[in-house]
N, C-alpha and C. Protein backbone atom coordinates (compact mmCIF):
# COMPACT_ATOMS: atom_id res chain seq x y z
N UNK A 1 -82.17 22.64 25.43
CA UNK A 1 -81.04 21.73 25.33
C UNK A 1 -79.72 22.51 25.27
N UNK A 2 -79.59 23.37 24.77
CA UNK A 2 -78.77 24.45 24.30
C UNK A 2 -77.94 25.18 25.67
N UNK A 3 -78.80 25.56 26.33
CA UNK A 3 -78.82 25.83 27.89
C UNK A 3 -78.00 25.09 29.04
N UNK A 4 -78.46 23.50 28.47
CA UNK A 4 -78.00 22.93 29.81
C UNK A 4 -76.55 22.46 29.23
N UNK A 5 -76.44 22.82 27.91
CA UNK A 5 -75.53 22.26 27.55
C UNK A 5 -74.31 23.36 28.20
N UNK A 6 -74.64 24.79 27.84
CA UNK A 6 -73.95 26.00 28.32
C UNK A 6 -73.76 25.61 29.78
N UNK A 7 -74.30 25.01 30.82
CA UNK A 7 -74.73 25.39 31.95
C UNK A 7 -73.34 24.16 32.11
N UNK A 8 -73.33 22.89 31.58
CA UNK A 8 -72.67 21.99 32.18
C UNK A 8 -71.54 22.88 31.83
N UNK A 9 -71.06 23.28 30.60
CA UNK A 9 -69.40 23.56 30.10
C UNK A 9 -69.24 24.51 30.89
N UNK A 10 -69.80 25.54 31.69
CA UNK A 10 -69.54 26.18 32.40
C UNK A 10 -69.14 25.64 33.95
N UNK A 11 -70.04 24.48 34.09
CA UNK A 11 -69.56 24.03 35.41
C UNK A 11 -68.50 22.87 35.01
N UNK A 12 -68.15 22.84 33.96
CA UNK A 12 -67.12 22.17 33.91
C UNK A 12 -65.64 22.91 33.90
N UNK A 13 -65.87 23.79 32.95
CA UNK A 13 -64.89 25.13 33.43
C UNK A 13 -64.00 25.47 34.75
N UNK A 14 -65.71 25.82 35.42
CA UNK A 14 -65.08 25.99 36.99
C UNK A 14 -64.53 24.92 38.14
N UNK A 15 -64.96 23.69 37.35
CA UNK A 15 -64.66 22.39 38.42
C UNK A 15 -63.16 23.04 37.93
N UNK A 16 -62.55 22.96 36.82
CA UNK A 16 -61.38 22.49 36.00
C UNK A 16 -60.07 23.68 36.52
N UNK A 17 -60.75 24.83 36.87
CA UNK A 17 -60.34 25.74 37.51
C UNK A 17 -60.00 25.90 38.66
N UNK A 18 -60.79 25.26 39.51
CA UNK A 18 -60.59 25.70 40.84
C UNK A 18 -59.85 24.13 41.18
N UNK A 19 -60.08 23.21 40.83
CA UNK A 19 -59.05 21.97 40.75
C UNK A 19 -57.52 22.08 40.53
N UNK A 20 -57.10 22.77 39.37
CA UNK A 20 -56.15 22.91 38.52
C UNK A 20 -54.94 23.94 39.58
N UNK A 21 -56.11 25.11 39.90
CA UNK A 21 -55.77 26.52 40.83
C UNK A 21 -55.39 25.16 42.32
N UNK A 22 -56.12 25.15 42.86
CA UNK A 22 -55.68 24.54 44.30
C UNK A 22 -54.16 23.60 43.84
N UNK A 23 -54.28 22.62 42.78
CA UNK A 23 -53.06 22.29 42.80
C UNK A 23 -52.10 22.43 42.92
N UNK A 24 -51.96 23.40 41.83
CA UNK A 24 -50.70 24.09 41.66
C UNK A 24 -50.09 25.37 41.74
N UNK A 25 -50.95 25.57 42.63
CA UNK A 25 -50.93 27.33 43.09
C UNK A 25 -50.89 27.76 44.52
N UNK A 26 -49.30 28.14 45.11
CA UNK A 26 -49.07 28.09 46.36
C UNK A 26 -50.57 28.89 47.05
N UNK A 27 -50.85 28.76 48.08
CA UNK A 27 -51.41 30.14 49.13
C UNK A 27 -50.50 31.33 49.28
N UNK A 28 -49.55 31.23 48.99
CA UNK A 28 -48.81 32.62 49.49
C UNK A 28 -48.44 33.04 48.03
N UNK A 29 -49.10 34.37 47.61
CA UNK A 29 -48.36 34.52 46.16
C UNK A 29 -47.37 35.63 46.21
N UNK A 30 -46.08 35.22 46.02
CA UNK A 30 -44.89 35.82 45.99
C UNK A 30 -44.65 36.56 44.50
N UNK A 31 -45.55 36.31 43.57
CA UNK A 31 -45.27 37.38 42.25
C UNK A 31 -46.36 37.15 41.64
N UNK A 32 -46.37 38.46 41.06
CA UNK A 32 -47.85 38.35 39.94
C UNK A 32 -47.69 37.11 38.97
N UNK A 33 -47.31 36.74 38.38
CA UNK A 33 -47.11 36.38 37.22
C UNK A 33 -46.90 34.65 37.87
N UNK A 34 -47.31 34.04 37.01
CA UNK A 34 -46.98 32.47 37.51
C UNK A 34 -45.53 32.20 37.01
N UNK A 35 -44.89 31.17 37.63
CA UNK A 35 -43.40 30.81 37.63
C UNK A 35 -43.67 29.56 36.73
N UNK A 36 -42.39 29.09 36.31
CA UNK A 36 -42.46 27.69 35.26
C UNK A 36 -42.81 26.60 35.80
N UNK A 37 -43.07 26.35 37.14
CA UNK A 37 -43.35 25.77 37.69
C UNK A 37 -44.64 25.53 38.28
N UNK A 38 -44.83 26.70 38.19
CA UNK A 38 -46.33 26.66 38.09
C UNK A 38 -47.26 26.60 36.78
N UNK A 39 -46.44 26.86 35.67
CA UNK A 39 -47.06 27.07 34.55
C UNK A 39 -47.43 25.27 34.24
N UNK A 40 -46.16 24.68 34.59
CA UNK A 40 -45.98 23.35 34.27
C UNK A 40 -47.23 22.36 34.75
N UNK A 41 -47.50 22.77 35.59
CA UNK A 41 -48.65 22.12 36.29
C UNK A 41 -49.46 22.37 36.14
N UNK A 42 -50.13 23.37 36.00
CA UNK A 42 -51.14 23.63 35.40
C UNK A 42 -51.60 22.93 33.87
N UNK A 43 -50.52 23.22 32.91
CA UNK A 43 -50.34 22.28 31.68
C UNK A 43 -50.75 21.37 31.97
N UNK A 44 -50.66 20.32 32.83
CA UNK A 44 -50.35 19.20 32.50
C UNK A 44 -51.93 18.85 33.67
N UNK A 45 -52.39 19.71 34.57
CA UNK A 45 -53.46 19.23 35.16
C UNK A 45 -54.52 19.79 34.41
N UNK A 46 -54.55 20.41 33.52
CA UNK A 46 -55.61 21.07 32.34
C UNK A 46 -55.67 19.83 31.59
N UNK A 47 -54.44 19.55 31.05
CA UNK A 47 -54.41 17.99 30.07
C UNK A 47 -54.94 17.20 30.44
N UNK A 48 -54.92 16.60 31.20
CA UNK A 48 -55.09 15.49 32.24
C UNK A 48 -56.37 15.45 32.96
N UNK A 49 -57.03 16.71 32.82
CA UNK A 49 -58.37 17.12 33.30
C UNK A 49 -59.39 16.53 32.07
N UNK A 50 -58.78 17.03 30.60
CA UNK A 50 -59.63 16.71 29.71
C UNK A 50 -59.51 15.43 28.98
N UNK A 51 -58.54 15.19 29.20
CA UNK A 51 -58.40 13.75 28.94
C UNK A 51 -59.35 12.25 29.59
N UNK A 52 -59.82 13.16 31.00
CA UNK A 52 -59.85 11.91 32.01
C UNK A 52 -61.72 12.06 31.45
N UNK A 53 -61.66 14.19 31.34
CA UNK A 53 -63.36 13.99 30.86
C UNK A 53 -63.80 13.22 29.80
N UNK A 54 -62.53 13.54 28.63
CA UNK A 54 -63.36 12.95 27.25
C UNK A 54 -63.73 11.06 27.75
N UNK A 55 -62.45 10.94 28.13
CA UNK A 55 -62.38 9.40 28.59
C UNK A 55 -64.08 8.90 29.24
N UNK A 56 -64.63 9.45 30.64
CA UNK A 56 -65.86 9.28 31.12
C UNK A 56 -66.34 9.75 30.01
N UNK A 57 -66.37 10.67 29.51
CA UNK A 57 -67.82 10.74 28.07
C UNK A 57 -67.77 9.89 27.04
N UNK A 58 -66.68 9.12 26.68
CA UNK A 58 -66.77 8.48 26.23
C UNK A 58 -67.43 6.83 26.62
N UNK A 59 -67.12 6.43 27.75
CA UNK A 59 -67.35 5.47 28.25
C UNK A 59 -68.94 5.42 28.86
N UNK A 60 -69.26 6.57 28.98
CA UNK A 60 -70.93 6.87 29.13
C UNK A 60 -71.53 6.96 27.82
N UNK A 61 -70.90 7.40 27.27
CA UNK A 61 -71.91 7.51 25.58
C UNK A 61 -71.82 5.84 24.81
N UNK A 62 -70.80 5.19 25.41
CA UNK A 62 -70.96 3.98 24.73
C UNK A 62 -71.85 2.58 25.66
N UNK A 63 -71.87 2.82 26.95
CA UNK A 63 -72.99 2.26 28.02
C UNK A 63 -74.62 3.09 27.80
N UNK A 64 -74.88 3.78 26.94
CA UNK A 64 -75.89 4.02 26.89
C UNK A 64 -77.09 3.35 26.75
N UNK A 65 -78.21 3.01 27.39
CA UNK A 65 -78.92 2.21 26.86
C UNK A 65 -79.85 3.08 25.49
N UNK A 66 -80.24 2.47 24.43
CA UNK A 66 -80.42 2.19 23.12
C UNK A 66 -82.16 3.05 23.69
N UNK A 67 -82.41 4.45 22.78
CA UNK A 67 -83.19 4.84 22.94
C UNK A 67 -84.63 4.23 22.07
């Protein structure tokens, strides 16, 4: 149980990552370092990422049928 639990947060991780990255992260990188503008978005698509998860886990844990 322990496992798959590791296994999802990890693929939840990387959904959250490579989602977050394509958004708000030109193709052409003009400086190491991210700009405020990029920082901003990211913020707010990280937020908005976990928000929308807790939201579905929540709404699945309460449709559960009754073991």
């Amino acid at each position: 149980m322990a496992e798959k639990e590791m296994e999802y947060r990890v693929e939840l991780f990387n959904k959250l990552t490579h989602t977050c990255f394509n958004k708000c992260i030109e193709n052409k990188y003009k400086e190491s370092e991210l700009n405020m503008g990029e920082n901003s978005c990211i913020d707010r698509c990280v937020s908005k990422y976990w928000q929308v998860t807790n939201l579905v886990g929540q709404l699945l844990g309460n449709n559960r049928p009754p073991m």
